[in-house]
Protein backbone atom coordinates (compact mmCIF):
# COMPACT_ATOMS: atom_id res chain seq x y z
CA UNK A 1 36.06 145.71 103.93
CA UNK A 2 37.22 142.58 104.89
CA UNK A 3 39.24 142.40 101.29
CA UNK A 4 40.50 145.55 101.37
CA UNK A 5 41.74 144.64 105.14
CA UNK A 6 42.90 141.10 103.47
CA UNK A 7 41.32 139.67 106.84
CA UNK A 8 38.21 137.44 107.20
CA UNK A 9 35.16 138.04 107.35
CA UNK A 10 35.00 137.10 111.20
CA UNK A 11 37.84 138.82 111.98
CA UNK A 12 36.13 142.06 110.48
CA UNK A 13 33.07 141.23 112.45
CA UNK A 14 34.92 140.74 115.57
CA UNK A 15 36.82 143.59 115.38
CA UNK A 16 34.08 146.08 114.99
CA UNK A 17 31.46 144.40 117.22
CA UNK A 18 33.80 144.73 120.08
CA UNK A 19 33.68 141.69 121.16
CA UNK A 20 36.27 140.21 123.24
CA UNK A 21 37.98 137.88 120.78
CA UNK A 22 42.14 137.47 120.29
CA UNK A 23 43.15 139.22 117.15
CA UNK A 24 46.50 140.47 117.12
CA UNK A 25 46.87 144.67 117.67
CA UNK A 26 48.09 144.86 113.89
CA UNK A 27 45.14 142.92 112.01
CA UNK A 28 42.98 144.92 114.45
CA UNK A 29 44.77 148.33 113.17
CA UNK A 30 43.95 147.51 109.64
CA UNK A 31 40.75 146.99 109.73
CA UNK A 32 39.96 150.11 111.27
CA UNK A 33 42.08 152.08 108.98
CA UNK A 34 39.91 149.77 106.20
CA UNK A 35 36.53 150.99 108.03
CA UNK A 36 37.88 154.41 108.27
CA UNK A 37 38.66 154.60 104.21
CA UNK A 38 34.93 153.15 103.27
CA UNK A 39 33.41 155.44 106.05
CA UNK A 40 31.85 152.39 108.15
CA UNK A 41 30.06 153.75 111.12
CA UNK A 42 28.19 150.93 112.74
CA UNK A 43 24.63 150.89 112.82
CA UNK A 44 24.14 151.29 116.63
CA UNK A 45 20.29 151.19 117.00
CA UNK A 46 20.46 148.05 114.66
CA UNK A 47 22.83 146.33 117.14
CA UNK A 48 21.11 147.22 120.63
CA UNK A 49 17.98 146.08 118.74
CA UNK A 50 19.35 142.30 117.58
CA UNK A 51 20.95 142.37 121.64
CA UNK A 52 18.69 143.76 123.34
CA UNK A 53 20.94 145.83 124.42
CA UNK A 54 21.78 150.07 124.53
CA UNK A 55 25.43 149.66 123.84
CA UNK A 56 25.55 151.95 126.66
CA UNK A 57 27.62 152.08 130.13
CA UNK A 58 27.00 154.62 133.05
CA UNK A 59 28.99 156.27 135.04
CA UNK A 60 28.15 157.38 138.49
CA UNK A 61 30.19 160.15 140.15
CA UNK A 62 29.45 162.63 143.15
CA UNK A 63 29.85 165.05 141.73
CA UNK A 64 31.12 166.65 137.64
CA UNK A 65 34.38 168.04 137.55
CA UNK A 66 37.38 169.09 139.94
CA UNK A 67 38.35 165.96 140.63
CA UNK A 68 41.71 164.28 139.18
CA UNK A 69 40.68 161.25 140.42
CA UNK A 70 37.43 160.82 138.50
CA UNK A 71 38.89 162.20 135.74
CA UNK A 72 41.45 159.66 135.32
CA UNK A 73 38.58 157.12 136.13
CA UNK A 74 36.50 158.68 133.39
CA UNK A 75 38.84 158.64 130.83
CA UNK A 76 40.08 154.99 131.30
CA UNK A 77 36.16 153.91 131.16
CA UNK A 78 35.57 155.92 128.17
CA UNK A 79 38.71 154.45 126.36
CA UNK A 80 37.72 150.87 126.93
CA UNK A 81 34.23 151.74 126.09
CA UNK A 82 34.99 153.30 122.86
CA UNK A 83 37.24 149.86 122.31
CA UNK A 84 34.51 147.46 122.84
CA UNK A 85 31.94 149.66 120.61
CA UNK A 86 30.12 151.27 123.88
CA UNK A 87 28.90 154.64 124.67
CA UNK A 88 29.27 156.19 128.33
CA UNK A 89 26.57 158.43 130.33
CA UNK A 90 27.36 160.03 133.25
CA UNK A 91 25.08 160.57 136.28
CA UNK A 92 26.16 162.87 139.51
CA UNK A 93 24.54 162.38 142.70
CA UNK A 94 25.46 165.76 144.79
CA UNK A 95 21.74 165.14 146.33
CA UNK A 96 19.59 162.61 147.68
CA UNK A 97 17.16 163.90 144.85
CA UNK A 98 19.82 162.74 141.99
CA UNK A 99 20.76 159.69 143.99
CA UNK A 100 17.07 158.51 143.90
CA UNK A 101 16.48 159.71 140.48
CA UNK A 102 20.23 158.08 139.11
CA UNK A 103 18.55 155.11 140.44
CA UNK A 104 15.53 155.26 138.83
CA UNK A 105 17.25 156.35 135.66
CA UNK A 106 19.26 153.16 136.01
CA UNK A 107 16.26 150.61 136.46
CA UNK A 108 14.84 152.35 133.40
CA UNK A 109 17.58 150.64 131.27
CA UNK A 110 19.29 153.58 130.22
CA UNK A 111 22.69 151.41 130.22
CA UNK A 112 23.52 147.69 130.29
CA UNK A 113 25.71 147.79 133.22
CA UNK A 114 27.09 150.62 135.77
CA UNK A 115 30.17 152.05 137.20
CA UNK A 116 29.40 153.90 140.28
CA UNK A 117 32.12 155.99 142.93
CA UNK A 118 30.22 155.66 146.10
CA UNK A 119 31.84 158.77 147.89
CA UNK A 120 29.88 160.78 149.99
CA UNK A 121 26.21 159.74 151.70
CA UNK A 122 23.44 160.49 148.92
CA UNK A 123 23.62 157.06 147.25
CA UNK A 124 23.34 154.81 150.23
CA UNK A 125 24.18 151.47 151.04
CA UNK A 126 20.35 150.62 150.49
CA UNK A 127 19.73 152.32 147.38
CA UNK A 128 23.15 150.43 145.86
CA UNK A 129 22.01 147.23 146.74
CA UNK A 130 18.42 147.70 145.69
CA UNK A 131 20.08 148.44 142.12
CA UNK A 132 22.32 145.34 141.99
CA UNK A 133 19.38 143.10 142.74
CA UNK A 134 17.47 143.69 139.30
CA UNK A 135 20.39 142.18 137.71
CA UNK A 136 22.22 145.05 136.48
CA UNK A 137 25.92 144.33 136.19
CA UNK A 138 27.51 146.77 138.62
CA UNK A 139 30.87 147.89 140.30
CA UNK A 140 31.02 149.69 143.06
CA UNK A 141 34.26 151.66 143.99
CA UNK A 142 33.17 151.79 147.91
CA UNK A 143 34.57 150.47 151.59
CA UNK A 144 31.41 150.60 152.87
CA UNK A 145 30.51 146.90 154.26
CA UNK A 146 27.25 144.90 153.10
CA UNK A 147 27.34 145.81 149.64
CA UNK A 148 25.99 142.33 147.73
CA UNK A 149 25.34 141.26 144.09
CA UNK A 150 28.01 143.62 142.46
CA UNK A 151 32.03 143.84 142.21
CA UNK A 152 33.88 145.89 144.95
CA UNK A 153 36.79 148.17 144.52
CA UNK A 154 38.14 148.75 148.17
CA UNK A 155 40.76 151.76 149.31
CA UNK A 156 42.09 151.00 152.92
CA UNK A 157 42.41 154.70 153.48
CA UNK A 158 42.64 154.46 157.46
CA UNK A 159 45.59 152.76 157.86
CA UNK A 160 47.58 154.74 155.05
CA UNK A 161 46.36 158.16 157.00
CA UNK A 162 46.68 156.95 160.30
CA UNK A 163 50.84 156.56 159.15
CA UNK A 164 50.38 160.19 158.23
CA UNK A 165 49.00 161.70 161.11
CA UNK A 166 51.76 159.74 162.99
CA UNK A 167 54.18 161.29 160.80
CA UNK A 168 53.25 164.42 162.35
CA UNK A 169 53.32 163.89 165.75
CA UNK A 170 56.39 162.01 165.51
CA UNK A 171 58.39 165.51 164.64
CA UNK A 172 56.44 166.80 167.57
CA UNK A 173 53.31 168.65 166.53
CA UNK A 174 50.09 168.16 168.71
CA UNK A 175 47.51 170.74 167.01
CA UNK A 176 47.00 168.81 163.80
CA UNK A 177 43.79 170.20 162.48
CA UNK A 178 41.83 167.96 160.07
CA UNK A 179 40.61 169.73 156.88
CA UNK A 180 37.65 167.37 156.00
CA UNK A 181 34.93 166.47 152.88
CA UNK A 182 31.28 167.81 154.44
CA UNK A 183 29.95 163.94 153.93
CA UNK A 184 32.70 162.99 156.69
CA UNK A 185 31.15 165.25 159.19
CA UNK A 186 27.32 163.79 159.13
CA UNK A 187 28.19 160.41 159.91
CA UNK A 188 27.42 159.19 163.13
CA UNK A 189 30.89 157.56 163.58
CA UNK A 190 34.19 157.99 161.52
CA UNK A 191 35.31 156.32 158.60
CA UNK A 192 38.31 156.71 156.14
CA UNK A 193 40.32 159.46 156.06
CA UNK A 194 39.03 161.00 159.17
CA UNK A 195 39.21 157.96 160.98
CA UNK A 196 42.83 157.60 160.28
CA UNK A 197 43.34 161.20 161.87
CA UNK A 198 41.41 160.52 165.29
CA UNK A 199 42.97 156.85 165.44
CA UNK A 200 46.65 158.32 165.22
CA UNK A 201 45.59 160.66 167.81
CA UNK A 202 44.34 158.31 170.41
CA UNK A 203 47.42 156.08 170.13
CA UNK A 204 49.46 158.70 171.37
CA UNK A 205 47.25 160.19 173.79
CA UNK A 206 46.86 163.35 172.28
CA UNK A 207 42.75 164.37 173.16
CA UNK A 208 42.53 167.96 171.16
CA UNK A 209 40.69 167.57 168.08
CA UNK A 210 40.31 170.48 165.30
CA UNK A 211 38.14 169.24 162.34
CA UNK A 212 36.07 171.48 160.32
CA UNK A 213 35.18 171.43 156.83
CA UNK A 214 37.23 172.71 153.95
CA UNK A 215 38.50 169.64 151.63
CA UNK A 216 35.09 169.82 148.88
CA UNK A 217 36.87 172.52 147.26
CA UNK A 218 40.23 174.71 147.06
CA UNK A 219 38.37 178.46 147.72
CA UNK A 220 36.88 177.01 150.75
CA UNK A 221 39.94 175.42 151.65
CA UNK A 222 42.22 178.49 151.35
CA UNK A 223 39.65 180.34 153.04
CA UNK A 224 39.46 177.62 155.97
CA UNK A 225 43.13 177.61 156.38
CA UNK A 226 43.50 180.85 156.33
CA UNK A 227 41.03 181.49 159.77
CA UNK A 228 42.65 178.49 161.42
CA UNK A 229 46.13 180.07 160.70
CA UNK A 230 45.23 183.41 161.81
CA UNK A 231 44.09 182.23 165.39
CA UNK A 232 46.28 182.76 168.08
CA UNK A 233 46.44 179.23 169.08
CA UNK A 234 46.87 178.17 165.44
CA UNK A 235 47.38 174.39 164.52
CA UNK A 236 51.33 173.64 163.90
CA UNK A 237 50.20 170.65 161.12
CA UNK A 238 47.25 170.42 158.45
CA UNK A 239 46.02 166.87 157.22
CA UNK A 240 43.73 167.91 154.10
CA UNK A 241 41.24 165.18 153.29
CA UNK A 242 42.50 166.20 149.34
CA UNK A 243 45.19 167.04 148.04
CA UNK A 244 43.04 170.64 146.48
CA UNK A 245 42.46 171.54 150.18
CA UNK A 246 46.00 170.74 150.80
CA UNK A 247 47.81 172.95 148.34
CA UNK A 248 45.15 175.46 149.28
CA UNK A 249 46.66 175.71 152.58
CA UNK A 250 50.38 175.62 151.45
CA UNK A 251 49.25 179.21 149.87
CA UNK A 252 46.96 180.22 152.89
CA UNK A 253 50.30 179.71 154.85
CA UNK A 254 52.49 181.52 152.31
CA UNK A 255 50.39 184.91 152.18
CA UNK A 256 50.03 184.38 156.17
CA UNK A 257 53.63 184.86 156.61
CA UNK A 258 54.19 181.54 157.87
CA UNK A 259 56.71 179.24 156.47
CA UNK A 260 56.19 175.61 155.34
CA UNK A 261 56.95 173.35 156.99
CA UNK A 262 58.82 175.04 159.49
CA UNK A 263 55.90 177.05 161.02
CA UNK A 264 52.72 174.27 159.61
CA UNK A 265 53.09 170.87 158.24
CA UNK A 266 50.97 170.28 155.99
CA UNK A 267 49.77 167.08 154.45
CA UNK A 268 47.37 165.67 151.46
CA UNK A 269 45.07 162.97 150.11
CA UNK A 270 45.01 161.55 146.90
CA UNK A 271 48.70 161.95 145.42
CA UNK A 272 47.58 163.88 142.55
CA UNK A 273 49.91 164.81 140.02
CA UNK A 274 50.03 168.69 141.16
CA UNK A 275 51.36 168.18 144.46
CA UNK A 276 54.94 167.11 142.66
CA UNK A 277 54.84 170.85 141.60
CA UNK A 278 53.58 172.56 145.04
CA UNK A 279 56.25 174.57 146.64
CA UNK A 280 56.91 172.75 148.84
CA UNK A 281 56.08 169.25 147.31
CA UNK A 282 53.20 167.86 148.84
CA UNK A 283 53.25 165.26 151.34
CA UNK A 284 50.00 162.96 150.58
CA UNK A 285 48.68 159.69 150.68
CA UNK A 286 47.27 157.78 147.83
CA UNK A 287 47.67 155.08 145.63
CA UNK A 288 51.61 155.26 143.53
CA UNK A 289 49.54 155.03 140.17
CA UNK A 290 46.41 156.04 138.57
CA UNK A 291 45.31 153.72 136.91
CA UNK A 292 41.86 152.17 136.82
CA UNK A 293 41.48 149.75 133.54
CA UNK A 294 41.57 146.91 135.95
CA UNK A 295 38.29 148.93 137.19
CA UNK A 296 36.60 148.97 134.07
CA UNK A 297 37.53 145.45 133.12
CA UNK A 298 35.61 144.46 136.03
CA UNK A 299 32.43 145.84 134.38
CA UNK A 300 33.33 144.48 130.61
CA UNK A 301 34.10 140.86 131.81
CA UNK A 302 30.04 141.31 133.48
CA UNK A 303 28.37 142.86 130.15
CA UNK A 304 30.26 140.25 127.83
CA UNK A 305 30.23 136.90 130.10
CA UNK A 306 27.28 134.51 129.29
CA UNK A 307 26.69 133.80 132.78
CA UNK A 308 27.64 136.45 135.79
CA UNK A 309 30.34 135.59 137.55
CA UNK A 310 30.74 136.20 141.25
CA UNK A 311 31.06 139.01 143.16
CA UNK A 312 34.95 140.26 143.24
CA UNK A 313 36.88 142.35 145.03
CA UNK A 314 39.91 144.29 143.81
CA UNK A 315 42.04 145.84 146.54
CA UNK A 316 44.43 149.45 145.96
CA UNK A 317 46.40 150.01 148.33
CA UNK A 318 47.46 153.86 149.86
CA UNK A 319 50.62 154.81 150.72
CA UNK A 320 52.12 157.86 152.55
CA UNK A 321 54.55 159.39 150.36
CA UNK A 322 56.91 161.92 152.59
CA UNK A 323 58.00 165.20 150.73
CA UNK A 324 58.71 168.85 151.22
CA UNK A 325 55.65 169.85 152.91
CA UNK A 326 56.14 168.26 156.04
């Protein structure tokens, strides 16, 4: 291979072991197209047996599907993986049942390291923790505080939804209703998105809260929307914990007659990609880019350092991005 390549035999090595070495993107092409012509498939068992290792990454989500955000995070993890020779499981915790038993999958040594979402409640603050002290190089995409012995990935969501909220009642509007995630309703105080709705409210004195659930998925949302709009004291503004629920409600107001956003604001989280073709364009907030290699790097710099490094912290920033909708 490495003749037909006309490349070392390192480089060959280095190139299909995955390992982090410099070799330029061209000598790197050839030797792949030189593997692909002698039908090379690396031994995998062979490897994880001379490492000690699975060759194997996990990713933790809350749930399988539905949501661009994870999607985008899957496929960046799986295209670095496949890079660096690894293979990628992925666990959902929708329960405290699959939370425990992700956990217990995970001290089993189904993968050499972990990439975990920590929305909702199921996989608590505890159980993360617990996980990160056997040793098992971890990052956490979380704001929740006291997390230890893994790398953090924080999203100041407050602030960039508080500026939304404030949006609103700047052009007047004082029944916003709040369409939120169930998880945000069983906590005993709020956090994140729905903490940047009630802390734009008290600033400017307004006490009437409407919050109710909705944002987990679009039928519920449309069908949320739809009641709230139909009341005779309807809201005049909708802040959608996603931007699903959100567009949701842009058609809930549509086939209720009601124009937007003359009649209801109506405003999203996450800047997804379908909100630039809403009619009207979505107003959301959300990061300007999805993008999460610098995510998975994180967890590649752990599995391929000789000694761990310590905890980091990578911050990505929200924004609220003004359009049609409100």
């Amino acid at each position: 291979m490495a003749e037909l390549a006309n490349v070392s035999v390192a480089t060959v090595s280095y190139v299909l072991s995955g390992r982090d070495r410099p070799v330029a993107a061209e000598t790197r092409q050839r030797v792949l197209e030189a593997a692909r012509q002698l039908g090379y498939t690396p031994n995998q068992a062979a490897r994880s047996l001379r490492k000690r290792r699975t060759q194997r990454i996990c990713l933790v989500l809350s749930s399988l599907g539905g949501v661009p955000s994870d999607e985008r995070l899957a496929t960046d993890l799986h295209e670095m993986a496949d890079a660096r020779g690894y293979s990628v499981v992925t666990l959902a915790v929708y329960s405290e049942a699959r939370a425990k038993a992700a956990v217990d999958v995970l001290r089993g040594g189904v993968a050499d390291g972990a990439l975990i979402n920590l929305a909702g409640d199921h996989l608590t603050r505890d159980l993360v923790t617990g996980l990160a002290g056997t040793g098992l190089p971890m990052v956490v995409l979380s704001n929740e505080d006291g997390l230890e012995g893994c790398d953090l990935v924080r999203t100041p969501e407050t602030e960039a939804c508080a500026e939304a909220v404030e949006h609103l009642l700047a052009q007047g509007r004082r029944r916003i209703a709040f369409l939120a995630h169930r998880h945000e309703l069983h906590r005993e105080q709020p956090a994140g998105r729905l903490l940047g709705y009630t802390t734009a409210l008290d600033r400017h004195g307004v006490s009437e809260r409407i919050i109710t659930a909705g944002a987990d998925d679009r039928v519920a949302a449309y069908q949320t929307a739809a009641e709230l709009l139909r009341s005779p004291d309807r809201p005049d503004a909708i802040f959608a914990a996603s931007d699903r629920a959100a567009i949701s409600a842009i058609w809930a107001s549509r086939d209720a007659g009601l124009s937007v956003p003359g009649d209801v604001a109506i405003v999203g989280a996450g800047n997804i990609d379908e909100g630039l073709i809403s009619n009207p364009q979505l107003s959301t907030v959300g990061p300007l880019r999805h993008d999460y290699t610098d995510v998975a790097r994180l967890l590649f710099d752990r599995l391929q350092a000789e000694e761990q490094p310590p905890a980091r912290e990578i911050v990505r920033s929200w924004t609220f991005l003004r359009r049609g909708s409100s």
